[in-house]
PDB file of N, CA and C in Angstrom:
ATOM      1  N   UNK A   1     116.090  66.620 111.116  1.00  0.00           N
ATOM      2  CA  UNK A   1     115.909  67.099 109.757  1.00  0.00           C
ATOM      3  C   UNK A   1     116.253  68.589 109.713  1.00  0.00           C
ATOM      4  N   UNK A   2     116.775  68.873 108.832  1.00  0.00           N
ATOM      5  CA  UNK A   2     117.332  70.503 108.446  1.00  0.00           C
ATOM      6  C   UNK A   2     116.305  71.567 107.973  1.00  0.00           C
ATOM      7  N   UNK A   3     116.574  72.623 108.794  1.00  0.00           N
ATOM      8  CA  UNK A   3     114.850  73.812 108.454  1.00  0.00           C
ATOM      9  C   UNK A   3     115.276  74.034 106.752  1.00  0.00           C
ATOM     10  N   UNK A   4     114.173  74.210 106.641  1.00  0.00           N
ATOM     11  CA  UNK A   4     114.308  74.921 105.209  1.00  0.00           C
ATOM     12  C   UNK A   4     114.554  76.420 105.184  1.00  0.00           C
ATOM     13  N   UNK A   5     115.166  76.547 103.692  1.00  0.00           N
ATOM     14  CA  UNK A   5     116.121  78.153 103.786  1.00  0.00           C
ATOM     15  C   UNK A   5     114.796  78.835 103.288  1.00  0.00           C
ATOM     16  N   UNK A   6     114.506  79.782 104.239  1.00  0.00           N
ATOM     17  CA  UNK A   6     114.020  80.829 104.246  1.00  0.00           C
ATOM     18  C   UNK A   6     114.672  82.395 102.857  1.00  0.00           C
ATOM     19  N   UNK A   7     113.703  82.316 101.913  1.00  0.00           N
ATOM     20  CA  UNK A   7     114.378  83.336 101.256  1.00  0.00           C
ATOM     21  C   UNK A   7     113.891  84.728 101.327  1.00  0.00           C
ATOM     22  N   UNK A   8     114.192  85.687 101.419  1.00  0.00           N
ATOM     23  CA  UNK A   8     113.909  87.280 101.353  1.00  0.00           C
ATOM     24  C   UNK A   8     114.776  88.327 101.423  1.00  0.00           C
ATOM     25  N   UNK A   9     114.784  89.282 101.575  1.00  0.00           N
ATOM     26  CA  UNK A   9     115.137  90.459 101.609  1.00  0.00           C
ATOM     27  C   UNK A   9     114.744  91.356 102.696  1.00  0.00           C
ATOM     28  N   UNK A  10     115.240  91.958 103.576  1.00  0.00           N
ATOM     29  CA  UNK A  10     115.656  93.045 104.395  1.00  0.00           C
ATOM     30  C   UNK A  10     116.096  94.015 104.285  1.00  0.00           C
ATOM     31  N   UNK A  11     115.398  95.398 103.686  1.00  0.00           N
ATOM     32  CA  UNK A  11     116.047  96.316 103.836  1.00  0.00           C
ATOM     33  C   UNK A  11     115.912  97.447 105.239  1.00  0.00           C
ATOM     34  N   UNK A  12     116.692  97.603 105.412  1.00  0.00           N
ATOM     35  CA  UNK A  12     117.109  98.493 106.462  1.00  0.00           C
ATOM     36  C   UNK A  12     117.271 100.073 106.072  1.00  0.00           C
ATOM     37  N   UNK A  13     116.839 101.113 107.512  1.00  0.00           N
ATOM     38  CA  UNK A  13     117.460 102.404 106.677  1.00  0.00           C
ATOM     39  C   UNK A  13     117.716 103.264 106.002  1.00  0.00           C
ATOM     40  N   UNK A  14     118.186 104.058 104.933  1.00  0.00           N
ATOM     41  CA  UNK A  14     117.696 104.633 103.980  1.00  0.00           C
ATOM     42  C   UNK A  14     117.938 103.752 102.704  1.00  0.00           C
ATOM     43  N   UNK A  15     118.117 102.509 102.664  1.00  0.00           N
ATOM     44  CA  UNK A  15     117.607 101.526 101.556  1.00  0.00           C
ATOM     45  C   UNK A  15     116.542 101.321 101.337  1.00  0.00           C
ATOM     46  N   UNK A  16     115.630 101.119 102.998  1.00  0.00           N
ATOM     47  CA  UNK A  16     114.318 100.580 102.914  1.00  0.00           C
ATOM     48  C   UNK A  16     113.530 102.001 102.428  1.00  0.00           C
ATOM     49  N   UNK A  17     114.021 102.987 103.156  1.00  0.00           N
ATOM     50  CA  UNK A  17     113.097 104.298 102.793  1.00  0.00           C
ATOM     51  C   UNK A  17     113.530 104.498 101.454  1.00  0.00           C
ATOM     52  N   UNK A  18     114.356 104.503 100.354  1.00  0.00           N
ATOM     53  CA  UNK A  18     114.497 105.009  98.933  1.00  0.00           C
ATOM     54  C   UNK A  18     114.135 103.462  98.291  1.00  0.00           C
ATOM     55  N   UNK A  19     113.735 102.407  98.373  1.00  0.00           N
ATOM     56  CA  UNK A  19     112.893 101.685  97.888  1.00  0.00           C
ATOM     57  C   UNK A  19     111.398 101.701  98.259  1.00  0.00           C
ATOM     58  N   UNK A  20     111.275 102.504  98.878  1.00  0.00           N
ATOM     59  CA  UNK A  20     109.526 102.696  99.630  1.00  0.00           C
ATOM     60  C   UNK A  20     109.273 103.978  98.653  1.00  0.00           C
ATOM     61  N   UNK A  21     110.208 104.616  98.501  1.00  0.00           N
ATOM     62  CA  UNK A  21     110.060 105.741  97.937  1.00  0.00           C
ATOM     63  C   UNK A  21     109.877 105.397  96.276  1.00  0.00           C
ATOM     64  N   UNK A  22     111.069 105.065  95.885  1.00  0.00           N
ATOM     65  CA  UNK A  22     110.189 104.221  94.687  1.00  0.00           C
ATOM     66  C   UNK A  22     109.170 103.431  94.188  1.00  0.00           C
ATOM     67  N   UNK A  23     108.738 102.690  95.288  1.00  0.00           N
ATOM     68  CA  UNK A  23     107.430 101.875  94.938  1.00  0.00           C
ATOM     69  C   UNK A  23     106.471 102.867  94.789  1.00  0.00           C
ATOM     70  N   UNK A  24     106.028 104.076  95.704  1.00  0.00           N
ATOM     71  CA  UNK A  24     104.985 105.164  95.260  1.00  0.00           C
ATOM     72  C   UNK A  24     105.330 105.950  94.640  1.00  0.00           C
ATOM     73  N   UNK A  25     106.460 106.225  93.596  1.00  0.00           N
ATOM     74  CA  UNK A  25     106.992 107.116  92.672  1.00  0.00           C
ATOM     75  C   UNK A  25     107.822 106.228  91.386  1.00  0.00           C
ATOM     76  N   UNK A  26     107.383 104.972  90.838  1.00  0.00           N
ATOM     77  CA  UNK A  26     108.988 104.495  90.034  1.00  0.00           C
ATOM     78  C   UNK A  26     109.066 105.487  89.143  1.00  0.00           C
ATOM     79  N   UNK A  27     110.090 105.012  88.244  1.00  0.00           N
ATOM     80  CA  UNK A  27     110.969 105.979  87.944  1.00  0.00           C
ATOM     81  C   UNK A  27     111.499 104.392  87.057  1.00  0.00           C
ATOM     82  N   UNK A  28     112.034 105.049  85.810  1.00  0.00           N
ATOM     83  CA  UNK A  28     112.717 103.733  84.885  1.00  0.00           C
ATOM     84  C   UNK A  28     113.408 104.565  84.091  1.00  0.00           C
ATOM     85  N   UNK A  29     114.208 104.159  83.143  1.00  0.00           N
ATOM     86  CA  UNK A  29     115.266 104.692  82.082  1.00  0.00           C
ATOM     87  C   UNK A  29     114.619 105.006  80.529  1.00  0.00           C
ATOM     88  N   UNK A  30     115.382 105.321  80.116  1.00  0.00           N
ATOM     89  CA  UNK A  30     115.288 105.551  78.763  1.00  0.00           C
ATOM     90  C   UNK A  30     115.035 103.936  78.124  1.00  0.00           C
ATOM     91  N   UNK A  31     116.280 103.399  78.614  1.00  0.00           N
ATOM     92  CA  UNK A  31     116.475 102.230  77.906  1.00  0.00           C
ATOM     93  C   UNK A  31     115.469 100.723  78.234  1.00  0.00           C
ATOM     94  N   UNK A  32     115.045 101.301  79.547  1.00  0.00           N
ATOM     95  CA  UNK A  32     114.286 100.468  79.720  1.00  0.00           C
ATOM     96  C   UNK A  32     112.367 100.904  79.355  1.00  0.00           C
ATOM     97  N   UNK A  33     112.195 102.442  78.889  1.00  0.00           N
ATOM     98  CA  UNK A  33     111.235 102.599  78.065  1.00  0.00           C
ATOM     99  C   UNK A  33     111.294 101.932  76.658  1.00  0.00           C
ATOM    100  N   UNK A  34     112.267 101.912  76.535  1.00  0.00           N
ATOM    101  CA  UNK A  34     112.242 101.242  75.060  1.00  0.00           C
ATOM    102  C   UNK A  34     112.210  99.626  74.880  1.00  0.00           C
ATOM    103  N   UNK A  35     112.789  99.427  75.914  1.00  0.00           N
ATOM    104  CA  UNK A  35     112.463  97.702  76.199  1.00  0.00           C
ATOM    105  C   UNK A  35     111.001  97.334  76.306  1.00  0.00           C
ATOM    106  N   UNK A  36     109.964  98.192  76.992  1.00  0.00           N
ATOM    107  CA  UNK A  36     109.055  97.942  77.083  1.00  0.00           C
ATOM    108  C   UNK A  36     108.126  97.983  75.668  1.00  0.00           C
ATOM    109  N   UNK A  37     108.477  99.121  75.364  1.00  0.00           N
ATOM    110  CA  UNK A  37     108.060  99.525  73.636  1.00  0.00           C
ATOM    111  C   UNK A  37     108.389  98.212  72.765  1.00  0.00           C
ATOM    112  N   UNK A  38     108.983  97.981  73.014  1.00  0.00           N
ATOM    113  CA  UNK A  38     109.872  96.275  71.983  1.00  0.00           C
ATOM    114  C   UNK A  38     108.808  95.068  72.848  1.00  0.00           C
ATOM    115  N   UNK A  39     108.878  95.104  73.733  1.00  0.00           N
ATOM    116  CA  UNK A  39     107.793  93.986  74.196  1.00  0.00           C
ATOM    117  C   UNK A  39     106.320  93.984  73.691  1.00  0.00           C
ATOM    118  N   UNK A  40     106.028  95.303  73.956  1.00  0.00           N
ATOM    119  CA  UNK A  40     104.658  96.188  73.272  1.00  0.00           C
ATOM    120  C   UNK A  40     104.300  95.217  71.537  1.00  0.00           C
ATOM    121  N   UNK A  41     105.196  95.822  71.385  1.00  0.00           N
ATOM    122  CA  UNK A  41     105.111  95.375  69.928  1.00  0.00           C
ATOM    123  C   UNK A  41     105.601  94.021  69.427  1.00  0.00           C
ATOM    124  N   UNK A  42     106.142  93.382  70.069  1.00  0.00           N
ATOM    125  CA  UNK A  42     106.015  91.708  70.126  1.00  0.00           C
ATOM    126  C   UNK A  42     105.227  91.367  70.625  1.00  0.00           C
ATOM    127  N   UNK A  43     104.529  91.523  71.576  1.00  0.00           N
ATOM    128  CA  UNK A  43     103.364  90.765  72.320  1.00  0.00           C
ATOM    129  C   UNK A  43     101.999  91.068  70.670  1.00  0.00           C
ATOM    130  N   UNK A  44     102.146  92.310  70.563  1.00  0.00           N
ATOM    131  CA  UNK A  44     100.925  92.889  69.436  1.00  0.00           C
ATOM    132  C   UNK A  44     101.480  91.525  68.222  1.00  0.00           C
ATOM    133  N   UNK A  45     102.874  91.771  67.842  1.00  0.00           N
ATOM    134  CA  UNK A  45     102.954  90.897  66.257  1.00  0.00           C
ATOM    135  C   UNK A  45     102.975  89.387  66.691  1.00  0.00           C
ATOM    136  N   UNK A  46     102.883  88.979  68.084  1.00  0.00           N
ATOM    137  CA  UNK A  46     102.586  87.504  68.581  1.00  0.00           C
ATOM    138  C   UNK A  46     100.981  86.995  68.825  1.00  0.00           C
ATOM    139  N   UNK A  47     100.195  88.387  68.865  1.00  0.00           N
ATOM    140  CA  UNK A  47      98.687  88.175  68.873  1.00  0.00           C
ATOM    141  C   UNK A  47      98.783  87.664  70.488  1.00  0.00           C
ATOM    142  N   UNK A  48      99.220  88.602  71.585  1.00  0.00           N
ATOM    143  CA  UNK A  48      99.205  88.177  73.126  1.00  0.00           C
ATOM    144  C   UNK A  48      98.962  89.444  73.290  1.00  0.00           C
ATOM    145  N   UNK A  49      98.783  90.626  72.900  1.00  0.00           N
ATOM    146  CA  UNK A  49      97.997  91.475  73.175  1.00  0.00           C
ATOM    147  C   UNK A  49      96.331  91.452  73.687  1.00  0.00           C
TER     148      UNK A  49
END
């Protein structure tokens, strides 16, 4: 019988260190502040607030 596929991610290097670095610092966009703001306020006019 065939192993099952193992899924993940490996980062190595200064990938792993500037994603480590982001997890205790994020950091997001403009555009994605405003995405959140738009969710904000759909979740509120859906009553899932």
């Amino acid at each position: 019988m065939a192993k099952p596929i193992e899924i993940g991610l490996v980062l190595k290097g200064d990938d792993a260190k500037a994603f480590q670095k982001y997890l205790e610092h994020p950091t997001f966009t403009r555009e994605g502040l405003n995405l959140m703001r738009e969710a904000k306020r759909d979740a509120e006019h859906t009553g899932l607030d």
